[in-house]
C-alpha atoms as a PDB file:
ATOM      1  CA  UNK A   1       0.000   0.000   0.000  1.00  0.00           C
ATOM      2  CA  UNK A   2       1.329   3.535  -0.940  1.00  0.00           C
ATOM      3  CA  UNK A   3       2.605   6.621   1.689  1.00  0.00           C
ATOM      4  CA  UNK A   4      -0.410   9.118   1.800  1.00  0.00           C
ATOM      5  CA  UNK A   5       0.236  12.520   0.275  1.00  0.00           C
ATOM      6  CA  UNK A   6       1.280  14.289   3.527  1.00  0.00           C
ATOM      7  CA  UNK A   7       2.897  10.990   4.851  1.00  0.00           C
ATOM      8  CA  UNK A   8       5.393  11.452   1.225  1.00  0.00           C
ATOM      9  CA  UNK A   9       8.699  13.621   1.940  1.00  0.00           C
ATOM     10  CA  UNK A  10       8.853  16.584  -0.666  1.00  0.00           C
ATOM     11  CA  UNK A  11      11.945  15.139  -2.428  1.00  0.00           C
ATOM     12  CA  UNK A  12       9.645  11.719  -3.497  1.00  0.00           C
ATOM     13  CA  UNK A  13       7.100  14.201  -5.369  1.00  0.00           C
ATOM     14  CA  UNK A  14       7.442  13.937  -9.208  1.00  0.00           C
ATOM     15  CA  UNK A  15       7.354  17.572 -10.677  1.00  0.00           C
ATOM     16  CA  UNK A  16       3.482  17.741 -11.345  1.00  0.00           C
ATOM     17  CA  UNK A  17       3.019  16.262  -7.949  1.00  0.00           C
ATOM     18  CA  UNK A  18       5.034  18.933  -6.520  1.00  0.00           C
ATOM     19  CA  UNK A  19       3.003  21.914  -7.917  1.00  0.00           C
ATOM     20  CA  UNK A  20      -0.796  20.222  -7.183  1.00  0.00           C
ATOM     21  CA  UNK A  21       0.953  19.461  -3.518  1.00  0.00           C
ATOM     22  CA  UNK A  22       1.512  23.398  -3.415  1.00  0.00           C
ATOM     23  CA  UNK A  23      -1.913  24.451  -4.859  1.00  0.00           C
ATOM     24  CA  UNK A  24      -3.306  22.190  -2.755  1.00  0.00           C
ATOM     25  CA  UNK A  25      -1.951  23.456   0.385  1.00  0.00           C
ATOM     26  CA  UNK A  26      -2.458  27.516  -0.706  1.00  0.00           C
ATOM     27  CA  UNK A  27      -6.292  26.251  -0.720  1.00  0.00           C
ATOM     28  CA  UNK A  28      -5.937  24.930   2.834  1.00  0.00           C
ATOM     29  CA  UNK A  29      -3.809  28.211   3.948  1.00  0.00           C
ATOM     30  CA  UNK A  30      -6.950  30.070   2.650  1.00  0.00           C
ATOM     31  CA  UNK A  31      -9.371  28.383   4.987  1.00  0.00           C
ATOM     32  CA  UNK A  32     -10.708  30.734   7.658  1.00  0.00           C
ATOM     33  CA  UNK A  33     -10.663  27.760  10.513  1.00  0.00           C
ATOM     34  CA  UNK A  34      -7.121  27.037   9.647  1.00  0.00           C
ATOM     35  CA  UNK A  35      -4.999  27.949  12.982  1.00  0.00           C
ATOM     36  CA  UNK A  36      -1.632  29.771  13.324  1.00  0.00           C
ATOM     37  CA  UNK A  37       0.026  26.438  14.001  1.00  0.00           C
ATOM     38  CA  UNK A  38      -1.327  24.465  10.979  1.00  0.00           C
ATOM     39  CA  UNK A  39      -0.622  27.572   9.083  1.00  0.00           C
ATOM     40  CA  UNK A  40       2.935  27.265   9.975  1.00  0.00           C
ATOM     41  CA  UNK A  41       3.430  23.930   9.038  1.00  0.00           C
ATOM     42  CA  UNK A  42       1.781  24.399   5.606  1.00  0.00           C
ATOM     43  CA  UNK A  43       4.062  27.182   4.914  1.00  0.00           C
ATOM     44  CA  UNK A  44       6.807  25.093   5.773  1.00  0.00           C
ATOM     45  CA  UNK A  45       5.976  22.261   3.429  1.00  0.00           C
ATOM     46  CA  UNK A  46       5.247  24.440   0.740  1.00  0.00           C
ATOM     47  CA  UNK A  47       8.596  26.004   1.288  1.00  0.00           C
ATOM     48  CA  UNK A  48      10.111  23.010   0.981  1.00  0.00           C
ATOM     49  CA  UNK A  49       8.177  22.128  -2.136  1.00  0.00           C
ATOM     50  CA  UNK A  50       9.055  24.942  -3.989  1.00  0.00           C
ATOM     51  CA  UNK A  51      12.686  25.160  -2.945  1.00  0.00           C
ATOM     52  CA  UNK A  52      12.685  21.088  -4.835  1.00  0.00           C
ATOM     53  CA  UNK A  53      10.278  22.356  -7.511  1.00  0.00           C
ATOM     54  CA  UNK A  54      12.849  25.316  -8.339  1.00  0.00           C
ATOM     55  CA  UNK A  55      16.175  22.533  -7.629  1.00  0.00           C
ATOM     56  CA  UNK A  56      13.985  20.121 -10.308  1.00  0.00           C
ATOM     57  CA  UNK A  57      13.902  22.530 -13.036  1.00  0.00           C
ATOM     58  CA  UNK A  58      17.162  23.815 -12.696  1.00  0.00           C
ATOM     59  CA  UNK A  59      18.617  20.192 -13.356  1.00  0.00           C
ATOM     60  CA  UNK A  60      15.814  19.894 -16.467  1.00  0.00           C
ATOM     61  CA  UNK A  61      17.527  23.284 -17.718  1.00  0.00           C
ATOM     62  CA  UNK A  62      21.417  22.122 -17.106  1.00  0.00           C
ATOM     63  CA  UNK A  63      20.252  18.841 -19.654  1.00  0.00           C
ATOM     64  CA  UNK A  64      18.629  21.149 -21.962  1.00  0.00           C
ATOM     65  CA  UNK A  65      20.236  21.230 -25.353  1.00  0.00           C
ATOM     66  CA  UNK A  66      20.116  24.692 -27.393  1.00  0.00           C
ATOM     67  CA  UNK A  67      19.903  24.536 -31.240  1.00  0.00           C
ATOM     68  CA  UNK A  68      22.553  27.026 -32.882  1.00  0.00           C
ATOM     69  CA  UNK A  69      21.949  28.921 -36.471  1.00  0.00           C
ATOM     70  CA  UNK A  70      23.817  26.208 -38.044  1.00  0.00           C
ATOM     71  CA  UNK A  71      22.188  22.871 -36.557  1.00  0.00           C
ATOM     72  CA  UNK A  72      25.064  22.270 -33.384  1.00  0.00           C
ATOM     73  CA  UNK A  73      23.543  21.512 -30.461  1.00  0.00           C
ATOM     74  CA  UNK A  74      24.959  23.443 -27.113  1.00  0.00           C
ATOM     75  CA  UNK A  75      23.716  22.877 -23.604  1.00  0.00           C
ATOM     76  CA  UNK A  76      21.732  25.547 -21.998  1.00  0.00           C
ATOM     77  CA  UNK A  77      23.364  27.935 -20.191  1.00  0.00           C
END
């Protein structure tokens, strides 16, 4: 049987994952029963979620390959 979605650490989220994760927990943040505490602790996950959202697609962008005007392939810089 699979981890739950807040049982998962943020660094075994897929990319996708990562970003409805964070959308889900800005529509929690915006609940008016939510308390101070729980607030807390969602801002810390998302933190965390964006901080390997932003380390994800900075890898992506390192194995990027840029097309030149004459066909040679670079990678992106």
């Amino acid at each position: 049987m699979g981890k739950k979605e807040t049982e998962r650490k943020p660094e075994e989220f897929r990319l996708e994952e990562a970003f409805e994760r964070i959308e889900g927990l800005l529509g929690k943040l915006q609940e008016k029963d939510v308390t101070l505490e729980e607030s807390f602790s969602l801002y810390q996950e998302g933190m965390q979620l964006l901080k390997l959202c932003n380390e994800k697609i900075d890898h992506v962008e390192k194995r990027m390959l840029q097309i030149d005007e004459e066909g040679q392939t670079h990678e992106f810089s």
